[in-house]
N, C-alpha and C. Protein backbone atom coordinates (compact mmCIF):
# COMPACT_ATOMS: atom_id res chain seq x y z
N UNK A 1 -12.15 14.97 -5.50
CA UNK A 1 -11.38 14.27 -6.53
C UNK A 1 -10.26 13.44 -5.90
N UNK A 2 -9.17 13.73 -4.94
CA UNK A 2 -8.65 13.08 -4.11
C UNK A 2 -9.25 11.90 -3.39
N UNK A 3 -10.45 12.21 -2.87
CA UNK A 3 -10.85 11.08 -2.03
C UNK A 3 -11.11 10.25 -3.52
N UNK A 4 -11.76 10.00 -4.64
CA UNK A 4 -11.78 9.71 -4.70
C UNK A 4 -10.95 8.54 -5.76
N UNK A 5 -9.51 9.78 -5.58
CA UNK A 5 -8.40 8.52 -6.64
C UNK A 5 -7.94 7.73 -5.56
N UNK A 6 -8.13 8.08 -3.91
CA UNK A 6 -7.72 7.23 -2.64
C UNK A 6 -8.54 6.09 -2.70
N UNK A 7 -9.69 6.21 -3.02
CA UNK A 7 -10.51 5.23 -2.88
C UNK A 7 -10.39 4.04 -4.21
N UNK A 8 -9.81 4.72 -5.59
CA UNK A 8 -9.21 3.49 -6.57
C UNK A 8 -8.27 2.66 -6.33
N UNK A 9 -6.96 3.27 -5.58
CA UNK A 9 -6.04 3.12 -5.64
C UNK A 9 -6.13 1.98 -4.45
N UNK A 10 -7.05 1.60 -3.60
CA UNK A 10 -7.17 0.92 -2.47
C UNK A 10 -8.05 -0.37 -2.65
N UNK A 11 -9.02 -0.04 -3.45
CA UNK A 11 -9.77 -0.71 -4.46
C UNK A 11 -8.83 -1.91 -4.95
N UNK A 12 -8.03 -1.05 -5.81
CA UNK A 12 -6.74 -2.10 -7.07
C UNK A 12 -5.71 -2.67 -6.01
N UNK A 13 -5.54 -2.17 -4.48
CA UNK A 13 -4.67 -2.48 -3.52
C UNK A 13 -5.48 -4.13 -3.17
N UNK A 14 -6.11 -4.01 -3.18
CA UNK A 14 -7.40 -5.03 -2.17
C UNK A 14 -7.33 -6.07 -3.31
N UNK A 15 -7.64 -6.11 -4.91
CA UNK A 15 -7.50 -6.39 -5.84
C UNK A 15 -6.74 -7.49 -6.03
N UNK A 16 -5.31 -6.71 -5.99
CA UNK A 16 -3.98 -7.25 -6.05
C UNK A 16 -3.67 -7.90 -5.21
N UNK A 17 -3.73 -8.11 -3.91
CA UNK A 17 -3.25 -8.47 -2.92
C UNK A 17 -4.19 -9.34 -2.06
N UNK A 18 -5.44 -9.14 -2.65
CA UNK A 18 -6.67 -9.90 -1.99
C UNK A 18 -6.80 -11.69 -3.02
N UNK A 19 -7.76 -12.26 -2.27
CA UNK A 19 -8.08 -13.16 -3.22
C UNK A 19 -7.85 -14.76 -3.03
N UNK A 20 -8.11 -15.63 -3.89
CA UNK A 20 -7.32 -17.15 -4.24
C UNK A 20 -6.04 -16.86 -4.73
N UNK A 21 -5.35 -15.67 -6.23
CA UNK A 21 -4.31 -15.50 -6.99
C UNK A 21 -3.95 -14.32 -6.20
N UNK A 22 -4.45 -13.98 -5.11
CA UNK A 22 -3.56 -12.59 -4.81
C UNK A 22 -2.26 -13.20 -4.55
N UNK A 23 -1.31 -11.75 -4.11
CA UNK A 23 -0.18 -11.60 -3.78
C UNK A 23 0.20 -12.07 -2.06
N UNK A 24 -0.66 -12.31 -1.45
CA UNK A 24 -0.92 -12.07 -0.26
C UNK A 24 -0.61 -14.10 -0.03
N UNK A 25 -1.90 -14.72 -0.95
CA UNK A 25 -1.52 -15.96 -1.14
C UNK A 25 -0.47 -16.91 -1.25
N UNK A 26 -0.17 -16.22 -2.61
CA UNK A 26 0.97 -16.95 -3.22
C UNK A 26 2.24 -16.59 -2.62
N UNK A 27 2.31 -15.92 -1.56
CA UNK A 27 3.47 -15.75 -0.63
C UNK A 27 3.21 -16.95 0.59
N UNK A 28 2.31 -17.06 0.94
CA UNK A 28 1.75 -18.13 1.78
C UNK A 28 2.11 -19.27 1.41
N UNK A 29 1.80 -19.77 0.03
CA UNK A 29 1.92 -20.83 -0.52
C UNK A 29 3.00 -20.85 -0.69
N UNK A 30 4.15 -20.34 -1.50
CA UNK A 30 5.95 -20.50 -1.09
C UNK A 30 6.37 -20.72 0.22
N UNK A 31 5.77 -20.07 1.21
CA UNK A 31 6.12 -19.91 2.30
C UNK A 31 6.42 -21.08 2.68
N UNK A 32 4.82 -22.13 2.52
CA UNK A 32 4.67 -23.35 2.86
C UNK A 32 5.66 -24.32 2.25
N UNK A 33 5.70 -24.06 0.80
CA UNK A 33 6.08 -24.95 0.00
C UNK A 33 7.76 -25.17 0.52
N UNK A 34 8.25 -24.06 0.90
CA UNK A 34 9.70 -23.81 1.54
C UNK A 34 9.95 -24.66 3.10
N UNK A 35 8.72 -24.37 3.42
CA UNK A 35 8.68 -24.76 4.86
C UNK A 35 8.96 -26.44 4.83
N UNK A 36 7.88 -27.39 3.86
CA UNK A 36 8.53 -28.70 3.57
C UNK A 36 9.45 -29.06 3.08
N UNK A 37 10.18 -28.63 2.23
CA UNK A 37 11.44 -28.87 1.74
C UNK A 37 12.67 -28.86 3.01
N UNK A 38 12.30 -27.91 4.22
CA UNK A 38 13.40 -27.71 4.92
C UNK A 38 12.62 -28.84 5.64
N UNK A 39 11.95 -29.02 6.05
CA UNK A 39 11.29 -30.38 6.78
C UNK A 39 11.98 -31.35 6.35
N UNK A 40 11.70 -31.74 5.14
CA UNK A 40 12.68 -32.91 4.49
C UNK A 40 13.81 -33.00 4.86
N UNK A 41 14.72 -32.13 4.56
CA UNK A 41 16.39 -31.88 4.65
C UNK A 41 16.93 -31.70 5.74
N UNK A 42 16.19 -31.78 6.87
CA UNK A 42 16.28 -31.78 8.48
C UNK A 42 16.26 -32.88 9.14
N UNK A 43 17.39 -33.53 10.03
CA UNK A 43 17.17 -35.17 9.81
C UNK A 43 16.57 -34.91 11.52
């Protein structure tokens, strides 16, 4: 029974954080989006 609420919970981990809309992404994509702005403002 353990193994297998480990194995949901890693599942919904992969889920969340995986993907095009994961979490994993859209940190990437700020990342970037931050990264040009300071590009700009940097003479």
């Amino acid at each position: 029974m353990t193994v297998m609420l480990i194995m949901v919970v890693i599942v919904i981990y992969n889920n969340v954080v995986g993907g095009n809309t994961g979490t994993r992404m859209q940190v990437n994509n700020g990342g970037a989006r931050i990264n040009g702005t300071i590009e700009r403002i940097d003479p």
